[in-house]
N, C-alpha and C. Protein backbone atom coordinates (compact mmCIF):
# COMPACT_ATOMS: atom_id res chain seq x y z
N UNK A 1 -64.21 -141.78 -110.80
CA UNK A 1 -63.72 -143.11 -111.11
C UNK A 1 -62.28 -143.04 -111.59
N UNK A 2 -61.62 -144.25 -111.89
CA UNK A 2 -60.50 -144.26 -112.48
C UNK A 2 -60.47 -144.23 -113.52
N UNK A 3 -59.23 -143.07 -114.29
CA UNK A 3 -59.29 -143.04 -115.32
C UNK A 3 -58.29 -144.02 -116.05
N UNK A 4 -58.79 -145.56 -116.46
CA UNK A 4 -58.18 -146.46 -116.51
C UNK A 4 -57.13 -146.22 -117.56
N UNK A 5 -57.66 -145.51 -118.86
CA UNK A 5 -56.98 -145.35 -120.19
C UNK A 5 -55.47 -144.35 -120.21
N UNK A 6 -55.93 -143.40 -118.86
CA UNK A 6 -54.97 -142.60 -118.51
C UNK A 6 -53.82 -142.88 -117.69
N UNK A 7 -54.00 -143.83 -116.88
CA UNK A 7 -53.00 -144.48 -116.01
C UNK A 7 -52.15 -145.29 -117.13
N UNK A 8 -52.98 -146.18 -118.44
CA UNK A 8 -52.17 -146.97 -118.91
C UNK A 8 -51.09 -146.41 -119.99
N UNK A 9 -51.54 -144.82 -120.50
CA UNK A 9 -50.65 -144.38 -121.35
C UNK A 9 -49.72 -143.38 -120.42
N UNK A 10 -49.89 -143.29 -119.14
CA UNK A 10 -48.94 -142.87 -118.30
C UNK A 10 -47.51 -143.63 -118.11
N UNK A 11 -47.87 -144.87 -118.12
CA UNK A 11 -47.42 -146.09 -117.61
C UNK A 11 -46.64 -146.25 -119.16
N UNK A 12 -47.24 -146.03 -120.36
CA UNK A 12 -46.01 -146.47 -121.72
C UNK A 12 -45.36 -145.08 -121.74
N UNK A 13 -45.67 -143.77 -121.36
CA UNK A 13 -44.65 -143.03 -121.61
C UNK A 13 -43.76 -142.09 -120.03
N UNK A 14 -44.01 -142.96 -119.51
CA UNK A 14 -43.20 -141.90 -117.99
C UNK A 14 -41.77 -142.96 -118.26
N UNK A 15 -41.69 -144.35 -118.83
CA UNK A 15 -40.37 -145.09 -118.91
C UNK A 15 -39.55 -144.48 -119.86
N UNK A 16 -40.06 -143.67 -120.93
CA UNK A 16 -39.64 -143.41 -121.93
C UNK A 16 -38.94 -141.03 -121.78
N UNK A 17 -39.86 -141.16 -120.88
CA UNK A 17 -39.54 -139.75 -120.36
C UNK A 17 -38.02 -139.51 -119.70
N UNK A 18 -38.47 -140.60 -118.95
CA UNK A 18 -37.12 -140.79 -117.52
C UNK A 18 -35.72 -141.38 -118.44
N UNK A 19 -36.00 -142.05 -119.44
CA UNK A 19 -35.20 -142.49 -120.48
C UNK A 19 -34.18 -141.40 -120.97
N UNK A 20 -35.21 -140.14 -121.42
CA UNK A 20 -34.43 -139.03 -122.12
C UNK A 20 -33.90 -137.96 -121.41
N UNK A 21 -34.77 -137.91 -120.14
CA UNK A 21 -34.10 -136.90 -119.05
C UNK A 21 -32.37 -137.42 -118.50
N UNK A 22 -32.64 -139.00 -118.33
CA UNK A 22 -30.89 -139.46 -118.25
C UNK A 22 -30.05 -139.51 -119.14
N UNK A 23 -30.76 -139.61 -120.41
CA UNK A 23 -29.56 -139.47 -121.80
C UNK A 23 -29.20 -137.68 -121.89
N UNK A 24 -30.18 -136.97 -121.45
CA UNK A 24 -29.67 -135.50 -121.51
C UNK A 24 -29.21 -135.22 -120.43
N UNK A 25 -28.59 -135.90 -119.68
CA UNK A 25 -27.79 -135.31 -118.52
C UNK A 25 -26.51 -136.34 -118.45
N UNK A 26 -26.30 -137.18 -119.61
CA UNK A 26 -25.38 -138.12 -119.78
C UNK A 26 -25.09 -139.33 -118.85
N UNK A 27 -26.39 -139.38 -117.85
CA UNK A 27 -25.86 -140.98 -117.44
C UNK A 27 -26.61 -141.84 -118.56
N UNK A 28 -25.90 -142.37 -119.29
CA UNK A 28 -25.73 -143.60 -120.32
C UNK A 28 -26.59 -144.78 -119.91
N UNK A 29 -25.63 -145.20 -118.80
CA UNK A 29 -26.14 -146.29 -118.26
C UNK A 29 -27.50 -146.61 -117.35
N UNK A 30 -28.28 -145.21 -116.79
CA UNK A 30 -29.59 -145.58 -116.04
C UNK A 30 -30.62 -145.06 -117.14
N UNK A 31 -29.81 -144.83 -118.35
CA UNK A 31 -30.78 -144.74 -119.44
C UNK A 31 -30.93 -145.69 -120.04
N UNK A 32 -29.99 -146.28 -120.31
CA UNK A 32 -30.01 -147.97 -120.98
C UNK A 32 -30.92 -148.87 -119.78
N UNK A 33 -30.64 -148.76 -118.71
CA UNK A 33 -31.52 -149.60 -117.60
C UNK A 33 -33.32 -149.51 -117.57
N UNK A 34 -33.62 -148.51 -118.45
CA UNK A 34 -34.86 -148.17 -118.16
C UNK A 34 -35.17 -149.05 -119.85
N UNK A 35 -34.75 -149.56 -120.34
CA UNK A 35 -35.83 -150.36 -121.40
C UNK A 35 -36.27 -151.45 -121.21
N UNK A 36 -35.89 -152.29 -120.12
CA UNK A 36 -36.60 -153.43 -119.13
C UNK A 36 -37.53 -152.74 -118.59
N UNK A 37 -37.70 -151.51 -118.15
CA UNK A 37 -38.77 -151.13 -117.45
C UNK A 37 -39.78 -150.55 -117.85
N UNK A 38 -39.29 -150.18 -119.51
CA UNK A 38 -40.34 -149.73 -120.64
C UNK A 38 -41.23 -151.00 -120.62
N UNK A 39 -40.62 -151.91 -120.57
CA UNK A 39 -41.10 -153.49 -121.46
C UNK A 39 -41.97 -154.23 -120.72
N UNK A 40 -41.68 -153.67 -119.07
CA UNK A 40 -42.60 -153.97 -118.41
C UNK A 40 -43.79 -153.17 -117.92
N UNK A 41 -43.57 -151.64 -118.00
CA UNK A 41 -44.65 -151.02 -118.09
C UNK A 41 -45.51 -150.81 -119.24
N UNK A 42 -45.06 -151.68 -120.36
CA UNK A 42 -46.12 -151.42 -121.52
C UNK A 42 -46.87 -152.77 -121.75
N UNK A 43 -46.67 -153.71 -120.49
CA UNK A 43 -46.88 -155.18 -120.60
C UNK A 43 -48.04 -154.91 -119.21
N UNK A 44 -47.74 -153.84 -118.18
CA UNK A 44 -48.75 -153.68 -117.35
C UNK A 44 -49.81 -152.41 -117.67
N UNK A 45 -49.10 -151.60 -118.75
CA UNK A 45 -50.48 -151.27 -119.30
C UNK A 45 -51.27 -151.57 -120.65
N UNK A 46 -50.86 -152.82 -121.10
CA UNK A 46 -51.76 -153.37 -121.78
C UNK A 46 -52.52 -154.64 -120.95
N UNK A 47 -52.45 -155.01 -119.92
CA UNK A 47 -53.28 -155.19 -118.96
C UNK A 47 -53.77 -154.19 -118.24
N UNK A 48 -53.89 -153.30 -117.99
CA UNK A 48 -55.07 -152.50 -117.61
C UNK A 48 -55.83 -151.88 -118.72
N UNK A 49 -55.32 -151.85 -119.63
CA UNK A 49 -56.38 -151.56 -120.82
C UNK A 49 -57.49 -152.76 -121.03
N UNK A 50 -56.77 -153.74 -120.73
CA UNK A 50 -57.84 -154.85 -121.08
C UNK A 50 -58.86 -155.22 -119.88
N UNK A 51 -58.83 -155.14 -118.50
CA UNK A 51 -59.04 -154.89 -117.30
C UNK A 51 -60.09 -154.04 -117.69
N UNK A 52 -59.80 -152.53 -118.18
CA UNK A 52 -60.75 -151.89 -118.19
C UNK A 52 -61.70 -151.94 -118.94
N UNK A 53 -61.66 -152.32 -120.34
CA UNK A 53 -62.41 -152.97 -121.42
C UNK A 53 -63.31 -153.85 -120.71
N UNK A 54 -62.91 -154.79 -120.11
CA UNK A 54 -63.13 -156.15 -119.17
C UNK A 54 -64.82 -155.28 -118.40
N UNK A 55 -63.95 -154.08 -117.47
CA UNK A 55 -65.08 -154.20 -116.53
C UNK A 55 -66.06 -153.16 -117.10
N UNK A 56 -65.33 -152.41 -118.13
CA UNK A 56 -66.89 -151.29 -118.69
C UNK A 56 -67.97 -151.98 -119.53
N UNK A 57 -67.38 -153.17 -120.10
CA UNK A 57 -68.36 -154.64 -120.98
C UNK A 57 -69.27 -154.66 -119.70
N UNK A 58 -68.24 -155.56 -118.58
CA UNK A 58 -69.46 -156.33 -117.53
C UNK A 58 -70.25 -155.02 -116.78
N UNK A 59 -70.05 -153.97 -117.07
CA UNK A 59 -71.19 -152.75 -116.28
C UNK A 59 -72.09 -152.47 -117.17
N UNK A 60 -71.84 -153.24 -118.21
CA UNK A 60 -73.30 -152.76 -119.52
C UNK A 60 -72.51 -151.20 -120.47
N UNK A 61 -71.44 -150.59 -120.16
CA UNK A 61 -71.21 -150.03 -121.12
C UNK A 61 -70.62 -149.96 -122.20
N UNK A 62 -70.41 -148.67 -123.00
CA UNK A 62 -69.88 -148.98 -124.36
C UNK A 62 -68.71 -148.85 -124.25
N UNK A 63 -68.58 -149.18 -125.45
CA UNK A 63 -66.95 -149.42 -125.90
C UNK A 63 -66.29 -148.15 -127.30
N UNK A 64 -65.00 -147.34 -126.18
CA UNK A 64 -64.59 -146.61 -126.95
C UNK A 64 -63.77 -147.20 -128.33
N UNK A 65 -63.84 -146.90 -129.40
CA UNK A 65 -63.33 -147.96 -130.56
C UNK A 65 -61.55 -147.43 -130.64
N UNK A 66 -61.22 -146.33 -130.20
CA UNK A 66 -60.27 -145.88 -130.61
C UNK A 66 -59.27 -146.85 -129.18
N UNK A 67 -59.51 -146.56 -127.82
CA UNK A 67 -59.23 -147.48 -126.78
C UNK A 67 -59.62 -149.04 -127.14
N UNK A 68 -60.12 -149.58 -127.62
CA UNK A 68 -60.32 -151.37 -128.13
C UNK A 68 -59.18 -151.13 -129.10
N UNK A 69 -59.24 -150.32 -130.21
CA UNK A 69 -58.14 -150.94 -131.51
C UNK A 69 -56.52 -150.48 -130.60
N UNK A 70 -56.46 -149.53 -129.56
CA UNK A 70 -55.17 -149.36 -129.19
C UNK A 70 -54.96 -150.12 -128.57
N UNK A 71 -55.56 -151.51 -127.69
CA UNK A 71 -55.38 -152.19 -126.80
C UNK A 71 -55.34 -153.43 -127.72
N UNK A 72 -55.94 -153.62 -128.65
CA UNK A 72 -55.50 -154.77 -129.57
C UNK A 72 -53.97 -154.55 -130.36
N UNK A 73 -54.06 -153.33 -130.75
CA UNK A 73 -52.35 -152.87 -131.30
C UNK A 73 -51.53 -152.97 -130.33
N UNK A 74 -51.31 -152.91 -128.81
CA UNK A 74 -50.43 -153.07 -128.05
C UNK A 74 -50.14 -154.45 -127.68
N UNK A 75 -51.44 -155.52 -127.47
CA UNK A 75 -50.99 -156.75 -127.49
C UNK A 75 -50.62 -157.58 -128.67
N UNK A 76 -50.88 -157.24 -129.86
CA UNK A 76 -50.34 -157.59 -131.23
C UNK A 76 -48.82 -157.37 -131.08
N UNK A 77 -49.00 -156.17 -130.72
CA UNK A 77 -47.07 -155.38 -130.59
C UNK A 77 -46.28 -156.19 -129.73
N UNK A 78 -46.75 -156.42 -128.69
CA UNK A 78 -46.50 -156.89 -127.68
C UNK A 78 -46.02 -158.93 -128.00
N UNK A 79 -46.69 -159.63 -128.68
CA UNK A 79 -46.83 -160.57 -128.85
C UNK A 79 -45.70 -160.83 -129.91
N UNK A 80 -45.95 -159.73 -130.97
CA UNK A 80 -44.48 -159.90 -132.17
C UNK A 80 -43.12 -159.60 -131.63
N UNK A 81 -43.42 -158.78 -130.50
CA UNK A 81 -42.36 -158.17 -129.88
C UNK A 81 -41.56 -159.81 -128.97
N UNK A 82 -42.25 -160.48 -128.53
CA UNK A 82 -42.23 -161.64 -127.71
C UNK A 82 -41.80 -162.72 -128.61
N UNK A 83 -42.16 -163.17 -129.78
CA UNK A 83 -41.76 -164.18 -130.92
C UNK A 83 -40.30 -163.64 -131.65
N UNK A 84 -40.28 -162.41 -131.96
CA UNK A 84 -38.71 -162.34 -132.04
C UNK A 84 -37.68 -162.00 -130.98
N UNK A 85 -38.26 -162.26 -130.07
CA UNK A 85 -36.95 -162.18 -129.18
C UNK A 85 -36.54 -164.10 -128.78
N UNK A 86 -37.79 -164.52 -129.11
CA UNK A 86 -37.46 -166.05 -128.88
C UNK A 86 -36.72 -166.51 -129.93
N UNK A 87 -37.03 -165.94 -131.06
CA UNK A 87 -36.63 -166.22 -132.32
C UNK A 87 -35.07 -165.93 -132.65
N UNK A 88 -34.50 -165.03 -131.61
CA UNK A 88 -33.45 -164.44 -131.56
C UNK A 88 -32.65 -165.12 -130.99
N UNK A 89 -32.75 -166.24 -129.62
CA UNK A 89 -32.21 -166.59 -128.81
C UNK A 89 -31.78 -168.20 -129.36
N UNK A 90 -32.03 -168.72 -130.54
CA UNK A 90 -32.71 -169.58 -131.16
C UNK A 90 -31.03 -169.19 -132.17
């Protein structure tokens, strides 16, 4: 099967990898370009965390507690992260 939990913490740290491999080779600028793409890969894997939550509920299984509280901390994060940037523009 898919390992849903693994794709989604792939997905918050391969933006953040590619981030430091360009700051250590000094392009500046396709390092700065990759925090839109952090923001969106930590926005598509806190939808597949929840996706997966979603479909291991509707198959009758359990629920890992440590995967539920990290998928509630990412959309919490995610949500404060979203109110001050509105708050900013303001």
């Amino acid at each position: 099967g898919l390992a849903w939990v693994t794709l989604a913490w792939t997905l918050i740290l391969m933006p953040e990898g590619v981030r430091r491999i360009f700051a250590g080779r000094g392009h500046t600028r396709r390092a700065e370009l990759m925090g839109p793409v952090a923001g969106f890969c930590t926005a598509a894997a806190t939808a597949i965390c929840w996706a997966g939550l979603a479909y291991d509920w509707s198959r009758g299984n359990g629920t890992s507690w440590l995967v539920l509280i990290g998928t509630v901390l990412l959309t919490v994060g995610g949500v404060a992260w979203l109110v001050r940037r509105l708050l900013e523009r303001r």
